[in-house]
N, C-alpha and C. Protein backbone atom coordinates (compact mmCIF):
# COMPACT_ATOMS: atom_id res chain seq x y z
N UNK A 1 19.51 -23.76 20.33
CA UNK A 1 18.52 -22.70 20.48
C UNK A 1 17.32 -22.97 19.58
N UNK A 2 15.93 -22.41 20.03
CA UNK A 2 14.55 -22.86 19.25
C UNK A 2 14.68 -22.03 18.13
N UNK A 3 13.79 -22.35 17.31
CA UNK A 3 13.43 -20.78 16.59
C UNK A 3 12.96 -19.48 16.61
N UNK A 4 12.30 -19.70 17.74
CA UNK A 4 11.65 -19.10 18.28
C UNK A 4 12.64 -17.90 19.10
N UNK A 5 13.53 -18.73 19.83
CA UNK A 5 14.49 -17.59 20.47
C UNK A 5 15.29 -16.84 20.00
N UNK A 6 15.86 -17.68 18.76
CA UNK A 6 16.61 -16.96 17.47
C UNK A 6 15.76 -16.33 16.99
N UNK A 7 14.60 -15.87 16.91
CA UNK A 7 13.71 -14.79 16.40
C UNK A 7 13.72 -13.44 16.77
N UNK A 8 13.59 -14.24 18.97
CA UNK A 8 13.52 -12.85 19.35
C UNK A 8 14.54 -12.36 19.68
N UNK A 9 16.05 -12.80 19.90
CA UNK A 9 17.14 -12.38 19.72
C UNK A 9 17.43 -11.64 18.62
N UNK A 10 17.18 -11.90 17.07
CA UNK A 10 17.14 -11.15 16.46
C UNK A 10 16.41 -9.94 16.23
N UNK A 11 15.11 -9.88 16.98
CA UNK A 11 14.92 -9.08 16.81
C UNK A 11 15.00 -8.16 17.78
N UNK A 12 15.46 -8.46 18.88
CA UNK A 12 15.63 -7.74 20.06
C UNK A 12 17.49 -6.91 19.60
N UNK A 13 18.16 -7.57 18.80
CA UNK A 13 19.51 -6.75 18.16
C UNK A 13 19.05 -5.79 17.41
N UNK A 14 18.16 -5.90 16.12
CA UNK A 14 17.75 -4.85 15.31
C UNK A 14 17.15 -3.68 16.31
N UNK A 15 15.98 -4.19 17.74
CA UNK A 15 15.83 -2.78 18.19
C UNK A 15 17.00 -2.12 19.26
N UNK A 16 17.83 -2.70 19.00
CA UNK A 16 18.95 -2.12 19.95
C UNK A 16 19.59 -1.38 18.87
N UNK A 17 20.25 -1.88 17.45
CA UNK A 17 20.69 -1.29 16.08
C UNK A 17 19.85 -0.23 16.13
N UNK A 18 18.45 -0.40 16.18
CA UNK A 18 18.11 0.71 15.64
C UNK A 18 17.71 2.41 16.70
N UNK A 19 17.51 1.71 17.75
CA UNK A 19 18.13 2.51 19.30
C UNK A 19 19.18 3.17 19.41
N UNK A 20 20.42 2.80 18.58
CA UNK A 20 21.47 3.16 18.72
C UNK A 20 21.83 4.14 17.23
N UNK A 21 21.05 3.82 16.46
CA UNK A 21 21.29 4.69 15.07
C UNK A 21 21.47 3.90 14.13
N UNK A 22 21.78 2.76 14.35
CA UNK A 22 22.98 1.88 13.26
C UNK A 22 21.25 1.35 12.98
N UNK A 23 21.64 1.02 11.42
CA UNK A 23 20.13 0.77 10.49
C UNK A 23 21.27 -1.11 10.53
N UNK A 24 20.20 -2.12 11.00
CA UNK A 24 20.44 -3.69 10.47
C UNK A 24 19.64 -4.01 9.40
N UNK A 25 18.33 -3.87 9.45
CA UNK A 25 17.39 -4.18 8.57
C UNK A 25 17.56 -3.99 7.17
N UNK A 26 16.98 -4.68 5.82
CA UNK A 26 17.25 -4.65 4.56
C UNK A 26 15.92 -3.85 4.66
N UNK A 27 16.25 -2.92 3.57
CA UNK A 27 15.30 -2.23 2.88
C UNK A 27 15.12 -2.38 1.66
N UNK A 28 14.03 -3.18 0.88
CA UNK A 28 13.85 -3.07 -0.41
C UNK A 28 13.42 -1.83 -1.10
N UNK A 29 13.89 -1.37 -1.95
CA UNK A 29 13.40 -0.69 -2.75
C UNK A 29 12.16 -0.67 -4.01
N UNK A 30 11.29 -0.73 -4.03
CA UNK A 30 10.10 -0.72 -5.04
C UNK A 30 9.48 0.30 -6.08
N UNK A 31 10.11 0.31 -7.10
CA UNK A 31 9.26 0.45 -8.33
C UNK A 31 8.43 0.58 -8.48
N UNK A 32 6.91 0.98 -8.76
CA UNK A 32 6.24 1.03 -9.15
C UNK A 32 5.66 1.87 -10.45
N UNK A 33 4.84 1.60 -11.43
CA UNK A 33 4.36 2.30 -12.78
C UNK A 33 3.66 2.97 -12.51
N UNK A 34 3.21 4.07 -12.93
CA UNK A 34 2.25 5.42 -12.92
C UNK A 34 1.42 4.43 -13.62
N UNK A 35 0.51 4.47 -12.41
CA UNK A 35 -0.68 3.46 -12.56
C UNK A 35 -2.27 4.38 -13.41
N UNK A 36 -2.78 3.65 -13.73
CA UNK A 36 -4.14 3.93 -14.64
C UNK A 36 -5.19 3.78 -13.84
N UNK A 37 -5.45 5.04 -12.93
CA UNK A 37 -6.42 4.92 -11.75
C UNK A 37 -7.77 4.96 -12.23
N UNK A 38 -8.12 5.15 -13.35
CA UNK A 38 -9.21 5.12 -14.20
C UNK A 38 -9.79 3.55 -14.37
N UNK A 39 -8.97 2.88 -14.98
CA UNK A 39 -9.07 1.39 -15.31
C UNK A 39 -8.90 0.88 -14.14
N UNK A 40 -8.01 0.80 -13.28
CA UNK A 40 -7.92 0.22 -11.79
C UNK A 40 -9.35 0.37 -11.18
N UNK A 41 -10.26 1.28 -11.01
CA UNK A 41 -11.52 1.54 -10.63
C UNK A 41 -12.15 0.96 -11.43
N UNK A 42 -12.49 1.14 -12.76
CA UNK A 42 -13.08 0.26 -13.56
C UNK A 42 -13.43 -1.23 -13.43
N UNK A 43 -12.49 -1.89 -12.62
CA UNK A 43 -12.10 -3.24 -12.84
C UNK A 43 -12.69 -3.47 -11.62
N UNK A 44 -12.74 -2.82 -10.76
CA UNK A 44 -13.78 -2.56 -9.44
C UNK A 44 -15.08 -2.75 -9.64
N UNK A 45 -16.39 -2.58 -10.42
CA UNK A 45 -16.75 -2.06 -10.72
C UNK A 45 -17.83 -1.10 -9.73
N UNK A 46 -16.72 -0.45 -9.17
CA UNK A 46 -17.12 0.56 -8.30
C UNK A 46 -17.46 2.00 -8.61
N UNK A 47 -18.11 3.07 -8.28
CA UNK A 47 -18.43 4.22 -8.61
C UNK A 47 -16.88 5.19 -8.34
N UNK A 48 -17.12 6.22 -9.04
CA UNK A 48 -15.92 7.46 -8.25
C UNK A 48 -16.17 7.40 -6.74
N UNK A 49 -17.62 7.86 -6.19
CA UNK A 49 -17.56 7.89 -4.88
C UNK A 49 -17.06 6.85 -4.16
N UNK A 50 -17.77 6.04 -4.63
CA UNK A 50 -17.43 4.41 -3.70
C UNK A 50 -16.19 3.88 -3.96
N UNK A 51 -15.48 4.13 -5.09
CA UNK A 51 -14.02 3.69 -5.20
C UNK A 51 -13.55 4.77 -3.64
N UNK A 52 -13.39 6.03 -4.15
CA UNK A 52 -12.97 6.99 -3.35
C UNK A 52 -13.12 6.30 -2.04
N UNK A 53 -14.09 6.25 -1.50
CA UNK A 53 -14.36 6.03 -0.35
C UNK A 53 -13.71 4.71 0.49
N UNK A 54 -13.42 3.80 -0.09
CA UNK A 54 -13.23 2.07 -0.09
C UNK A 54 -11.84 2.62 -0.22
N UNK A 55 -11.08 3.31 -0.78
CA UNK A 55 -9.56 3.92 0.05
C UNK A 55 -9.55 4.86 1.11
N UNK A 56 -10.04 5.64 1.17
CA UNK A 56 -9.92 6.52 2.10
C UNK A 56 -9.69 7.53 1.67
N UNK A 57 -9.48 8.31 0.26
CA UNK A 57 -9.32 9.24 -0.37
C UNK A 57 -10.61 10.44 -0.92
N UNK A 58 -10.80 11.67 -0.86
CA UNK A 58 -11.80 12.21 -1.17
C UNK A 58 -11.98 11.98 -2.93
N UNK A 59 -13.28 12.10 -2.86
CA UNK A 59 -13.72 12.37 -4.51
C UNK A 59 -12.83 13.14 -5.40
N UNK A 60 -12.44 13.99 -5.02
CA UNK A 60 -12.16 15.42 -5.79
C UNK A 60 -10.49 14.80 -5.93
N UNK A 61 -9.79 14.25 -5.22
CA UNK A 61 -8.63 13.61 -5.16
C UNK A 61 -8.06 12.53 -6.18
N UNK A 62 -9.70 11.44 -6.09
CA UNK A 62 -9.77 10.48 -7.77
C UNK A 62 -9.57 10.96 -8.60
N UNK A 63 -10.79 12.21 -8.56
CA UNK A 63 -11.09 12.50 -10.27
C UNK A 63 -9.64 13.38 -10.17
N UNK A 64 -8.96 13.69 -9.94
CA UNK A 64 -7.52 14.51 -10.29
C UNK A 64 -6.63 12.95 -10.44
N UNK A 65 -6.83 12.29 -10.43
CA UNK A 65 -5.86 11.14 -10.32
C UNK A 65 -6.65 10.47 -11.83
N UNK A 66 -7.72 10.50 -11.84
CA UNK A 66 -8.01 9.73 -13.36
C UNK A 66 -7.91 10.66 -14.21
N UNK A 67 -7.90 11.86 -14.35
CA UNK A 67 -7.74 12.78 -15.17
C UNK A 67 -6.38 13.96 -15.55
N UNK A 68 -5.60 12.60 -14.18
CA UNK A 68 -3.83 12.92 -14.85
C UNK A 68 -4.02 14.51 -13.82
N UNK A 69 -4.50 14.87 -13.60
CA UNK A 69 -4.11 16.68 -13.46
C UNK A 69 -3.26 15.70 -11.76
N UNK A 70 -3.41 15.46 -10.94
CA UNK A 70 -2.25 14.93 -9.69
C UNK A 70 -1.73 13.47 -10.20
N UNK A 71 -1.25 12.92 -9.46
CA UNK A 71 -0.58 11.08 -9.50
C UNK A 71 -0.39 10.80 -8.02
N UNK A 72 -0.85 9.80 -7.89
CA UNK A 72 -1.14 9.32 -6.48
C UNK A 72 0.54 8.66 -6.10
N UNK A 73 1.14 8.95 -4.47
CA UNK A 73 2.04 8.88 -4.31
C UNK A 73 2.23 8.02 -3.04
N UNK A 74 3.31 7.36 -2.85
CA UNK A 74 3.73 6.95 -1.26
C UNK A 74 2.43 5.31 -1.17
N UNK A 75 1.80 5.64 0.05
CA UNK A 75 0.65 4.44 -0.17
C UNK A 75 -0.02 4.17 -0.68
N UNK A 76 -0.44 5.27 -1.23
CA UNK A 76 -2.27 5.38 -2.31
C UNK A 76 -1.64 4.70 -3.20
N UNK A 77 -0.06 4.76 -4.00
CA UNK A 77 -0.10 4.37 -4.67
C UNK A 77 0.23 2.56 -5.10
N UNK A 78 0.76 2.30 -3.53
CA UNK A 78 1.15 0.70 -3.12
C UNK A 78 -0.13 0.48 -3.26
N UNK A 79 -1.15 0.88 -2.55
CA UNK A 79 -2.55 0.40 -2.64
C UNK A 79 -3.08 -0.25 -4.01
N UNK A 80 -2.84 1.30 -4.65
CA UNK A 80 -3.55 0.88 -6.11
C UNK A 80 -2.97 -0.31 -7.09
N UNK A 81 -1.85 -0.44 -6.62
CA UNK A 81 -0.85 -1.69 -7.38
C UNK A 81 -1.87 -2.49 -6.66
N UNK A 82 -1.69 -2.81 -5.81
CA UNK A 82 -2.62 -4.42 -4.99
C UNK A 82 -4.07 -4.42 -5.79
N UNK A 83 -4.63 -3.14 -5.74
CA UNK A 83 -5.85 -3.46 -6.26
C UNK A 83 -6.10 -4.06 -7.64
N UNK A 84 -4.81 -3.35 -8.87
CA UNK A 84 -4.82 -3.70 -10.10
C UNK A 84 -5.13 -5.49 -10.22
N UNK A 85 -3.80 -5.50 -9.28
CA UNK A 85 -3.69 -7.09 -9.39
C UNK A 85 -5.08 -8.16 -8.81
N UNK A 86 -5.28 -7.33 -7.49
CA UNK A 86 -6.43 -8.20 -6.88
C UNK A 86 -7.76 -7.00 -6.93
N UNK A 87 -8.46 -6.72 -7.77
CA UNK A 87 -9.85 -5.88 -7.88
C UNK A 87 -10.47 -5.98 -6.40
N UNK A 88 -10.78 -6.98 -5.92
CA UNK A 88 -11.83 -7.17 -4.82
C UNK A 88 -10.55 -7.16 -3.19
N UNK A 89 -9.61 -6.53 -3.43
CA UNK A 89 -8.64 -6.96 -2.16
C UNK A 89 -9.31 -6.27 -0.98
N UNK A 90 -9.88 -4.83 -1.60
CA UNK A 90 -9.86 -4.31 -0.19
C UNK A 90 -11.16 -4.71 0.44
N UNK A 91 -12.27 -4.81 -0.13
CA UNK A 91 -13.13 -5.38 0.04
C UNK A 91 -13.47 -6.94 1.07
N UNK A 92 -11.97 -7.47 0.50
CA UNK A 92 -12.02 -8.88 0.97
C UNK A 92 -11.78 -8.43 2.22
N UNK A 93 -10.39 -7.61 2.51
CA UNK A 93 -9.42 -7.70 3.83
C UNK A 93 -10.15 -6.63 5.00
N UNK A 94 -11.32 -6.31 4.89
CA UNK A 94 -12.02 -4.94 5.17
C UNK A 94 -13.17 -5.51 5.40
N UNK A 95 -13.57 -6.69 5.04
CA UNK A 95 -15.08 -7.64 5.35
C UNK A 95 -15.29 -7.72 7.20
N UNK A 96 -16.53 -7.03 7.47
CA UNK A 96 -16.23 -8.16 8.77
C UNK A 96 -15.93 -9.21 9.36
């Protein structure tokens, strides 16, 4: 058999597993640190608005996130990990 067919065999079992209820797939679990959305922007050197905006998040949403009063959760906060590491990511992957 190619690799190719062993691919889609496999993956044609997982959507039957998962059709049927039964979970095949590994799920990692991830960690992440209560990130420093202050400095993460910083390193941008993007504005509140224009950070804000370049996620998809309102203004009023940042400044509660750099000033601790909320903590960004679920994606915003996968996001902001990528950005720490790569400053210019979204920028890059978001270029025409």
């Amino acid at each position: 058999m190619s690799d190719a067919f062993k691919s889609i065999e496999l993956g044609l079992k997982e959507a039957l597993s998962h059709a049927s209820g039964v979970a095949m797939g590994n799920v990692h679990l991830i960690e992440l640190p209560e990130p420093d959305v202050q400095a993460i922007r910083a390193c941008t050197g993007l504005s509140q608005a224009d950070f804000a905006r370049s996620i998809g998040v309102k203004k009023g949403t940042l400044l509660n996130w750099e000033q601790r009063r909320r903590s960004p959760d679920g994606p915003a906060r996968v996001l902001l990990a990528l950005i720490a590491r790569d400053p210019q990511i979204v920028q890059r992957m978001l270029a025409g």
